[in-house]
Protein backbone atom coordinates (compact mmCIF):
# COMPACT_ATOMS: atom_id res chain seq x y z
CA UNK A 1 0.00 0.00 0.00
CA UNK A 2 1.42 3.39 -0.92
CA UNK A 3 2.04 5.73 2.14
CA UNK A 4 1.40 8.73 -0.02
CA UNK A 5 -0.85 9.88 -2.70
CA UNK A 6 -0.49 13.21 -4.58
CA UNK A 7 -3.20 14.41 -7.31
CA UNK A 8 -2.29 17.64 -9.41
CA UNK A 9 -5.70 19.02 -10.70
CA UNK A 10 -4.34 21.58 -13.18
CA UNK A 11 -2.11 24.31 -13.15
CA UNK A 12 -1.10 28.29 -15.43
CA UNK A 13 1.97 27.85 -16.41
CA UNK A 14 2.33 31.59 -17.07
CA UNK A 15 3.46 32.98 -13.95
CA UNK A 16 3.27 36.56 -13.98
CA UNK A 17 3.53 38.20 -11.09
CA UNK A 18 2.29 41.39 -12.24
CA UNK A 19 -1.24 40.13 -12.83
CA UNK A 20 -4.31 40.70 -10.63
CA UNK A 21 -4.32 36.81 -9.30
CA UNK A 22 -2.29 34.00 -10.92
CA UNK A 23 -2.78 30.37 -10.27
CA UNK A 24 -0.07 28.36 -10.45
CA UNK A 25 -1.40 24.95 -9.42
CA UNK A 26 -4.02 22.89 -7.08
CA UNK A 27 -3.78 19.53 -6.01
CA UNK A 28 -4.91 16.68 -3.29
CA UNK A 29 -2.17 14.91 -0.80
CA UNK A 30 -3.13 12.10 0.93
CA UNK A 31 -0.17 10.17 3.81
CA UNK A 32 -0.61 7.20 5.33
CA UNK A 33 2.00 7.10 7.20
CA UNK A 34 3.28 9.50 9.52
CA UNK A 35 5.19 12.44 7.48
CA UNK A 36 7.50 15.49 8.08
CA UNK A 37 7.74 18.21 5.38
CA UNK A 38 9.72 21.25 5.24
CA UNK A 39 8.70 23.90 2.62
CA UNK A 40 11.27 25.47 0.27
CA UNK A 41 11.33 29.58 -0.34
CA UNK A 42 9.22 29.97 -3.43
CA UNK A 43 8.15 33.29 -4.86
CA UNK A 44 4.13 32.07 -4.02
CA UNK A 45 1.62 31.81 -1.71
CA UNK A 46 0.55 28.34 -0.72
CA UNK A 47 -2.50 27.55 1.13
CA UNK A 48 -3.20 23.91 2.84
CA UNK A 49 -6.60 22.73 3.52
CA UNK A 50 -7.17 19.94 5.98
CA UNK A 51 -9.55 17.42 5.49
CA UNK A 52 -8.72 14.32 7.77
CA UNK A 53 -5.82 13.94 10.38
CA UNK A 54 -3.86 16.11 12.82
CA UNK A 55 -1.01 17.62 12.53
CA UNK A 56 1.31 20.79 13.44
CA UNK A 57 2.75 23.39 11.25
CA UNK A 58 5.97 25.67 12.91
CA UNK A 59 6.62 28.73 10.96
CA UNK A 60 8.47 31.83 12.30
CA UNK A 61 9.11 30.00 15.32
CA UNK A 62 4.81 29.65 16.69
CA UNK A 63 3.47 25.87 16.18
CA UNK A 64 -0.35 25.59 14.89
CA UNK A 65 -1.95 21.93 15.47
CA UNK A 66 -4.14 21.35 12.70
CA UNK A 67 -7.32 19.36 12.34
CA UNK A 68 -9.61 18.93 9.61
CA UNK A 69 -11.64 22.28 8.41
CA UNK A 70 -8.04 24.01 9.39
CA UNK A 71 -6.42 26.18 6.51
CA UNK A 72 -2.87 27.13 6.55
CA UNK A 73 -1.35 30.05 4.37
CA UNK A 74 1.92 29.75 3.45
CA UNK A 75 3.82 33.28 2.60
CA UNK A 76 6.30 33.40 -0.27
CA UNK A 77 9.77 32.77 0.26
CA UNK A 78 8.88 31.40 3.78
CA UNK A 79 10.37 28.23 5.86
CA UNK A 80 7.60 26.43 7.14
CA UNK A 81 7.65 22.36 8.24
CA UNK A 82 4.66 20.17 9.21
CA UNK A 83 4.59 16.71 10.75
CA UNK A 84 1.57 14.62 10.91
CA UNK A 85 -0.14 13.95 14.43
CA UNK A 86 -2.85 11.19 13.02
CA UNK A 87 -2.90 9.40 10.02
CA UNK A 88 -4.61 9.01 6.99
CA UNK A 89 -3.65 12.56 6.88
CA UNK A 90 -5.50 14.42 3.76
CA UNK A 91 -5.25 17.95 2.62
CA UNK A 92 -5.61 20.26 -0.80
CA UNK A 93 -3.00 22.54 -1.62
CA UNK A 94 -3.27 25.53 -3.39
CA UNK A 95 -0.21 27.56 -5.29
CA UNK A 96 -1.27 30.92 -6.48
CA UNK A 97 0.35 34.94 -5.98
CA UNK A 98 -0.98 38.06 -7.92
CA UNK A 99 -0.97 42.01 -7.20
CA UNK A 100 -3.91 41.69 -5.64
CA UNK A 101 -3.26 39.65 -3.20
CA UNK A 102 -2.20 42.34 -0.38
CA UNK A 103 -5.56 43.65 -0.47
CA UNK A 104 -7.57 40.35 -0.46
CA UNK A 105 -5.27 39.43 2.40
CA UNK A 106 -5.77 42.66 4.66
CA UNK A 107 -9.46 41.20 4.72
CA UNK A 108 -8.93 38.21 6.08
CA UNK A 109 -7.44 37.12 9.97
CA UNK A 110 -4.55 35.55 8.10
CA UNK A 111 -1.36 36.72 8.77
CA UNK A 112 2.62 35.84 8.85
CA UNK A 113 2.29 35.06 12.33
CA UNK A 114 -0.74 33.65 13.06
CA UNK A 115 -1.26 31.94 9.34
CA UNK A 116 -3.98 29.73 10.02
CA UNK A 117 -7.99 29.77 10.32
CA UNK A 118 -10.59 27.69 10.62
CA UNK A 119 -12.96 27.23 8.03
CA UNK A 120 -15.12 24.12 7.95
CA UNK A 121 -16.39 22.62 4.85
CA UNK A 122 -16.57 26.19 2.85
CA UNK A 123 -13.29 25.94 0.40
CA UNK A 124 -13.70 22.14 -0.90
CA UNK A 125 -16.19 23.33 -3.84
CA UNK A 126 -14.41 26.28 -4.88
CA UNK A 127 -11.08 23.82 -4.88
CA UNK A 128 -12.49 21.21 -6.20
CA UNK A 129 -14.27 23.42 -8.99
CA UNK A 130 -10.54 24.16 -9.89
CA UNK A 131 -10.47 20.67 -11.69
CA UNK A 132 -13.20 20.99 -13.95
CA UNK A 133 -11.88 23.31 -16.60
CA UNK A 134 -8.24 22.39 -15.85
CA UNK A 135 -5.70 23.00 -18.85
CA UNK A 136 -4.37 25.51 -20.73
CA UNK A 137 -7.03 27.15 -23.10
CA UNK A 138 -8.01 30.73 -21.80
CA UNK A 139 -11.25 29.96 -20.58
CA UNK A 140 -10.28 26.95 -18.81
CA UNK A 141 -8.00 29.56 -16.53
CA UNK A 142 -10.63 31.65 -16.34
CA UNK A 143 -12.66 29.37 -14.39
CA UNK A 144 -9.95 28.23 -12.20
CA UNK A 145 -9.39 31.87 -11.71
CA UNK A 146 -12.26 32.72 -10.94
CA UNK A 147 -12.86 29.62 -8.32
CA UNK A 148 -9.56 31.36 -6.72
CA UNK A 149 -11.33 34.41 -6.61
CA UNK A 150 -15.04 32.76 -4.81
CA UNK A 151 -12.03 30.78 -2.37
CA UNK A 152 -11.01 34.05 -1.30
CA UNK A 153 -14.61 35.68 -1.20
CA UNK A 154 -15.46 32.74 1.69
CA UNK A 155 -12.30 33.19 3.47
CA UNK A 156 -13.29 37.15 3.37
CA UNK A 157 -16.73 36.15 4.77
CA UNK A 158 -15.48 34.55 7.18
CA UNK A 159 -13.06 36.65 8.86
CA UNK A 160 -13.03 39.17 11.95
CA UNK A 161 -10.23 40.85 11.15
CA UNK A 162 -9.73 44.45 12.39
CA UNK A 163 -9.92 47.53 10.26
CA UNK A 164 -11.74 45.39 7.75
CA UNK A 165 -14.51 48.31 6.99
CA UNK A 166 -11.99 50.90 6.92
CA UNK A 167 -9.99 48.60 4.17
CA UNK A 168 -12.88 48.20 2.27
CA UNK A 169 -13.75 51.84 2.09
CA UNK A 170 -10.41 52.26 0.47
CA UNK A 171 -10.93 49.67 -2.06
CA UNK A 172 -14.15 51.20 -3.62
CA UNK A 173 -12.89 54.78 -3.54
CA UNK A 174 -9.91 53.24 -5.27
CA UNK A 175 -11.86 51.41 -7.40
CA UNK A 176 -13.34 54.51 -8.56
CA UNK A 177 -10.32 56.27 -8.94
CA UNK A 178 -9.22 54.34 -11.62
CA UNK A 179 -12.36 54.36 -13.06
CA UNK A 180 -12.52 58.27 -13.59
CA UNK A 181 -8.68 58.23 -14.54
CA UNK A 182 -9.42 55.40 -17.89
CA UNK A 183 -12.91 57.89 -18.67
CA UNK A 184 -12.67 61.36 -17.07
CA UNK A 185 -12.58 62.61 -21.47
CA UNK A 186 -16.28 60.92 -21.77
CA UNK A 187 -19.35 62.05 -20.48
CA UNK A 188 -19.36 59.95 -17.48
CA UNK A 189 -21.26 61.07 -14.71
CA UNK A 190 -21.53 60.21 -10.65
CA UNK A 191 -23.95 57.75 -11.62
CA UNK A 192 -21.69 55.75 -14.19
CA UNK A 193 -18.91 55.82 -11.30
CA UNK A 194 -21.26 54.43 -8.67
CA UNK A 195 -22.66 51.72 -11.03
CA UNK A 196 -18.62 51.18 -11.99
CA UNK A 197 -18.13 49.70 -8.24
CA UNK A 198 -21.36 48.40 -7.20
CA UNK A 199 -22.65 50.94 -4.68
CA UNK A 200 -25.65 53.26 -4.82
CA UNK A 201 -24.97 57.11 -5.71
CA UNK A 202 -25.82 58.03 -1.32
CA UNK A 203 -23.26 55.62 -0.60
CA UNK A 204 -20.15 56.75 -2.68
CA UNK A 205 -20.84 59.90 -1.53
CA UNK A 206 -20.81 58.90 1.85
CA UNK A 207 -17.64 56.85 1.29
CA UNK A 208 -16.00 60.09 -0.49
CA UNK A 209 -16.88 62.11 2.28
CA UNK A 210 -15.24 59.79 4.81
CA UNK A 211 -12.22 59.13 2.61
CA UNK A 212 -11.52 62.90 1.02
CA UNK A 213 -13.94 65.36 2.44
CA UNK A 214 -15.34 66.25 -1.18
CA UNK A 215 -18.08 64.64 -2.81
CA UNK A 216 -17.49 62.50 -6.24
CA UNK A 217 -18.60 65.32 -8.62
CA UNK A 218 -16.06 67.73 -6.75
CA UNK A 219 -13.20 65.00 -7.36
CA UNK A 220 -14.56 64.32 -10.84
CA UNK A 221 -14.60 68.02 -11.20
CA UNK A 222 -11.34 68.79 -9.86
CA UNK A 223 -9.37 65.93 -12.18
CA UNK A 224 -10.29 67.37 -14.99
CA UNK A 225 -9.68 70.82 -14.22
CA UNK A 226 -5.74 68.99 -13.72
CA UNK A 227 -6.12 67.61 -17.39
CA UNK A 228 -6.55 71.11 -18.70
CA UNK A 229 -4.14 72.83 -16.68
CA UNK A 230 -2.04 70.61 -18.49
CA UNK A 231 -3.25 70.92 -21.95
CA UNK A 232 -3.54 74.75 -21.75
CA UNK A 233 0.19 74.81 -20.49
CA UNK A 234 1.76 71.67 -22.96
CA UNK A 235 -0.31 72.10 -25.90
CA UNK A 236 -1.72 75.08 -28.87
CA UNK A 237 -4.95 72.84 -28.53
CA UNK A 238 -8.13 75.67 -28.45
CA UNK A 239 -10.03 75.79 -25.49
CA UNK A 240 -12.89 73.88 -27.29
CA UNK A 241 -10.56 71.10 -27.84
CA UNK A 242 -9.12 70.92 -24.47
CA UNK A 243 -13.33 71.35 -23.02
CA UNK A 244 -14.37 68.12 -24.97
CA UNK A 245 -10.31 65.82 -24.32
CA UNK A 246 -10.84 67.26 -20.35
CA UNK A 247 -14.68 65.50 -20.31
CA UNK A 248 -16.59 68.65 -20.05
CA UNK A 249 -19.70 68.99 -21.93
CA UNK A 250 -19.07 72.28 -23.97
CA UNK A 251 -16.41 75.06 -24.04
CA UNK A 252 -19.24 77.29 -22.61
CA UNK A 253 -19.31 75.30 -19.51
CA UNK A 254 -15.74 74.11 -19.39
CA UNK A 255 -14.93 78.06 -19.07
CA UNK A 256 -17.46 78.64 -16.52
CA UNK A 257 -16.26 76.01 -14.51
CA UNK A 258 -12.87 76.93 -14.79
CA UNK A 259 -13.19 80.60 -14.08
CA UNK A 260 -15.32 80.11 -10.70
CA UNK A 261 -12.16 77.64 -9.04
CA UNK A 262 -9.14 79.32 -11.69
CA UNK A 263 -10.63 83.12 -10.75
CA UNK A 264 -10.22 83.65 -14.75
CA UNK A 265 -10.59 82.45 -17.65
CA UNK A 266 -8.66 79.93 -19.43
CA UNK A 267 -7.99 82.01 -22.61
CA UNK A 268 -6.46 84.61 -20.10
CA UNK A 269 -4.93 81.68 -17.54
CA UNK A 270 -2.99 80.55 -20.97
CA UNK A 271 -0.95 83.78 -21.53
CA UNK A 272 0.58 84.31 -17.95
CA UNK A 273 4.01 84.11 -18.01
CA UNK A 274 4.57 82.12 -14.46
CA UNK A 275 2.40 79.98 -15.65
CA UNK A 276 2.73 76.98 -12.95
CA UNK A 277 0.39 73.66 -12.65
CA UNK A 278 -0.84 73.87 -9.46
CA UNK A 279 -2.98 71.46 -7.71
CA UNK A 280 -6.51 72.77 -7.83
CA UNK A 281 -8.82 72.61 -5.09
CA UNK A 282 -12.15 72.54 -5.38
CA UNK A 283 -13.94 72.79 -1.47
CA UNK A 284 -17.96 73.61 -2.21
């Protein structure tokens, strides 16, 4: 009888560590025998799901005993060793890293020193899920993705960490950020924004408040009012032009809007000599 059976469910072999979440490979590990491991300092995160046996994990020096339901993160380019308590000891494994991984993490009660939580019976589907489109055609690692992506949604769910609200705050106002950076030159309004990152108009505005103490619009406002500082300054565009490339809906309004937070025009703004691009501030 074998004392130890390994099943590798699929796996990216593009590992980019630049992308929003990369998965690098899943699989199943089952010992029957009693078993010491000691991990080697990889570049990705691993995460261990328990789902018979005990054991212990040491990492940075603090031992975790481990029983099924348990999951156990594994930071990249960390030393970590488990030995099994009970045997047949079963667990999935999980290789994956990504820029967006800080964030997801801040949300959760993992961390480097305490990396384990409990989480009974909620990650097998999402892992398991992993295996039905596994291979190497886009979509297939799209769905394995995206199974990474529900995994870390329950873990989310599921965790008491502190300052989670406050992170989350950050995220959407973030969120729309980028939004109004990639479309401030269309006619995109506070509504488009909100609908951008799932909240209703009330609450962005509440979350702006909170975050910048100026509502969307006033941001919205005030980023393109940047743009066109630095058209009027960089370019011979007319002021027409640099209305419509800034996202305002006419010249007309583009100057009004300019002159009330500018104090002038931006025909006249154009010609000064000390011309400087100054961060505008828009506070009504």
């Amino acid at each position: 009888m074998a004392i130890y059976e390994k099943q590798n469910y699929g796996f990216l072999t593009e590992r980019l560590y630049n992308v929003s979440l990369n998965l690098f490979s899943v699989g199943k590990n089952t010992y029957k025998k009693p078993w010491h491991w000691e991990s080697k300092p990889v570049e990705y995160y691993t995460l261990h799901y328990v789902l018979e046996g005990t054991g212990s994990y040491s990492v940075l020096g603090n031992e975790f005993h481990t029983k099924a339901g348990d999951a156990v993160l594994i930071y990249p380019n960390s030393l970590a060793t488990i030995d099994t308590f009970t045997i047949p000891y079963i667990f999935h494994w999980v290789n994956f890293n990504g820029a967006v991984l800080k964030d997801l993490l801040k949300n959760t009660d993992f961390t480097k020193e305490s990396p384990i939580m409990h989480l009974p019976d909620c990650l097998v589907p999402y892992i398991e899920k992993m295996t039905e489109k596994q291979g190497l055609y886009p979509y297939q690692q799209s769905h394995m993705i995206g199974c990474l992506y529900l995994l870390f949604s329950e873990i989310i769910e599921r965790s008491s960490g502190s300052g989670k609200d406050e992170d989350y705050k950050k995220l959407y106002v973030h969120k729309a950020f980028d939004y109004i950076s990639e479309n401030y030159y269309f006619n995109i309004s506070v509504t488009d924004i909100a609908g951008h990152v799932g909240l209703s108009r009330s609450h962005l505005y509440r979350l702006f408040m909170e975050e910048l103490n100026m509502s969307p619009l006033q941001y919205l406002t005030q980023y393109r009012l940047e743009k066109s500082l630095v058209m009027l300054k960089e370019t011979d565009l007319s002021v027409s032009d640099i209305a419509l490339r800034a996202g305002f809906e006419s010249a007309y309004y583009f100057s009004r809007v300019f002159s009330k937070y500018m104090g002038q025009a931006p025909s006249v703004f154009r010609k000064q000599k000390d011309f400087h691009l100054n961060h505008v501030e828009i506070t009504e």
